[in-house]
Protein backbone atom coordinates (compact mmCIF):
# COMPACT_ATOMS: atom_id res chain seq x y z
CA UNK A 1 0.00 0.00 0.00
CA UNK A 2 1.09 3.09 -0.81
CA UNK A 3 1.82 6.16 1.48
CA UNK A 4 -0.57 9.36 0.14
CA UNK A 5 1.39 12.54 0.97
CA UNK A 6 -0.04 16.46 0.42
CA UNK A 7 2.53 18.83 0.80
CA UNK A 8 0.62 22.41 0.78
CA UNK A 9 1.89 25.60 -1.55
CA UNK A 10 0.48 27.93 1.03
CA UNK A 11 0.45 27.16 5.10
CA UNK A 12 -2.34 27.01 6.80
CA UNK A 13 -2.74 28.48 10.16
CA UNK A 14 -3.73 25.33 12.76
CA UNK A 15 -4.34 24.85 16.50
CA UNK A 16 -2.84 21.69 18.21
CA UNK A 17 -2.69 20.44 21.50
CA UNK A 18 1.24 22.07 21.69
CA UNK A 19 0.25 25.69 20.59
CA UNK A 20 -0.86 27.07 17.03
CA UNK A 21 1.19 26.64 14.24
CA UNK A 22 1.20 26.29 10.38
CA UNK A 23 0.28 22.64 8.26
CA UNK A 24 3.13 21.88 6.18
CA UNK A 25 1.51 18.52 5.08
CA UNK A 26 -0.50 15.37 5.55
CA UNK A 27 0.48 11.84 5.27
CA UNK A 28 -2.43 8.99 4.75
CA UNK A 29 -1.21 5.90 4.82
CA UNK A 30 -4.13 4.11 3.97
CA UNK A 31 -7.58 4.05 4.43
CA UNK A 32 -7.61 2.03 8.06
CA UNK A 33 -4.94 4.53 9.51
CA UNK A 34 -5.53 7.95 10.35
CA UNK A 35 -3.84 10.62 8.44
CA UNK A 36 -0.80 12.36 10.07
CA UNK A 37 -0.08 16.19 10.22
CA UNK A 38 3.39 17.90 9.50
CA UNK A 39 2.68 21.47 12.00
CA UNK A 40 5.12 23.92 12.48
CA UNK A 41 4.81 25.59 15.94
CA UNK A 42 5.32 29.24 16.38
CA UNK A 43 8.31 28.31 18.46
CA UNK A 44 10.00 26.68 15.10
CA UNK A 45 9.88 22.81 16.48
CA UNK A 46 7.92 20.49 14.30
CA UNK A 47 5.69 18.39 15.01
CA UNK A 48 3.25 15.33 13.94
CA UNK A 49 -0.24 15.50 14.70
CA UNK A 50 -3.42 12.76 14.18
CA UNK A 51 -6.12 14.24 12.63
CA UNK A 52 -8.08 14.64 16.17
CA UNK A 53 -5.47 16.88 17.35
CA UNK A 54 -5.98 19.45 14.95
CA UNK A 55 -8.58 22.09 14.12
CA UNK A 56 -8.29 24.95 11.68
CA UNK A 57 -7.84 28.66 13.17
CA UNK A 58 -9.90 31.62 11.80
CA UNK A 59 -8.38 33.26 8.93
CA UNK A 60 -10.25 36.08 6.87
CA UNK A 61 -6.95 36.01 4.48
CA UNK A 62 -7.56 32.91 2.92
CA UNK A 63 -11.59 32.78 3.71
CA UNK A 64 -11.52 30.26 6.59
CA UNK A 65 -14.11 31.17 8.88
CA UNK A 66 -16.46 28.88 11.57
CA UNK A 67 -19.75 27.21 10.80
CA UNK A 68 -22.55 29.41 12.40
CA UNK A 69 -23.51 26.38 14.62
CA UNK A 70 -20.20 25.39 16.00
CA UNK A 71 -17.13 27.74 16.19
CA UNK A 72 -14.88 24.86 17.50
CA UNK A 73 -14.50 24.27 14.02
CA UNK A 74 -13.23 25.94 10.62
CA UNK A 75 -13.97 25.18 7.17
CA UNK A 76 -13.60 27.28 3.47
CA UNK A 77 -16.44 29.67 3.16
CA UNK A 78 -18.55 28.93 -0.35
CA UNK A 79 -18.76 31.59 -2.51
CA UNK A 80 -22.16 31.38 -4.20
């Protein structure tokens, strides 16, 4: 089976349970295992995540901003 990696062109701004920091990229290794996060802290270490332990932050810049029934979460606003 055969590792599915997505390396992003632009970061994206994430919170973990270490701090906020920026997804560099994800790593699914199959469709039984959960995918694996690449963050970059704002302290510089980096760190590996499962998809649980991270949640989008706010970000008006690149239209990320919460559902209107839960704000614990983040997703790409829809332009109509």
């Amino acid at each position: 089976m055969h590792n599915q990696i997505h390396e992003f062109q632009q970061l994206i701004p994430v919170n973990t349970p270490l701090g906020e920091g920026y997804l560099l990229y994800i790593c699914n290794p199959g469709m039984y295992t959960n995918a694996c996060y690449a963050v970059v802290l704002e302290d510089g270490r980096i760190r590996h995540f499962m998809d649980h332990q991270v949640t989008v932050v706010r970000n008006d810049t690149l239209q990320i901003q919460p559902k209107e029934s839960d704000e614990s979460r983040c997703e790409p606003r829809r332009d109509p």
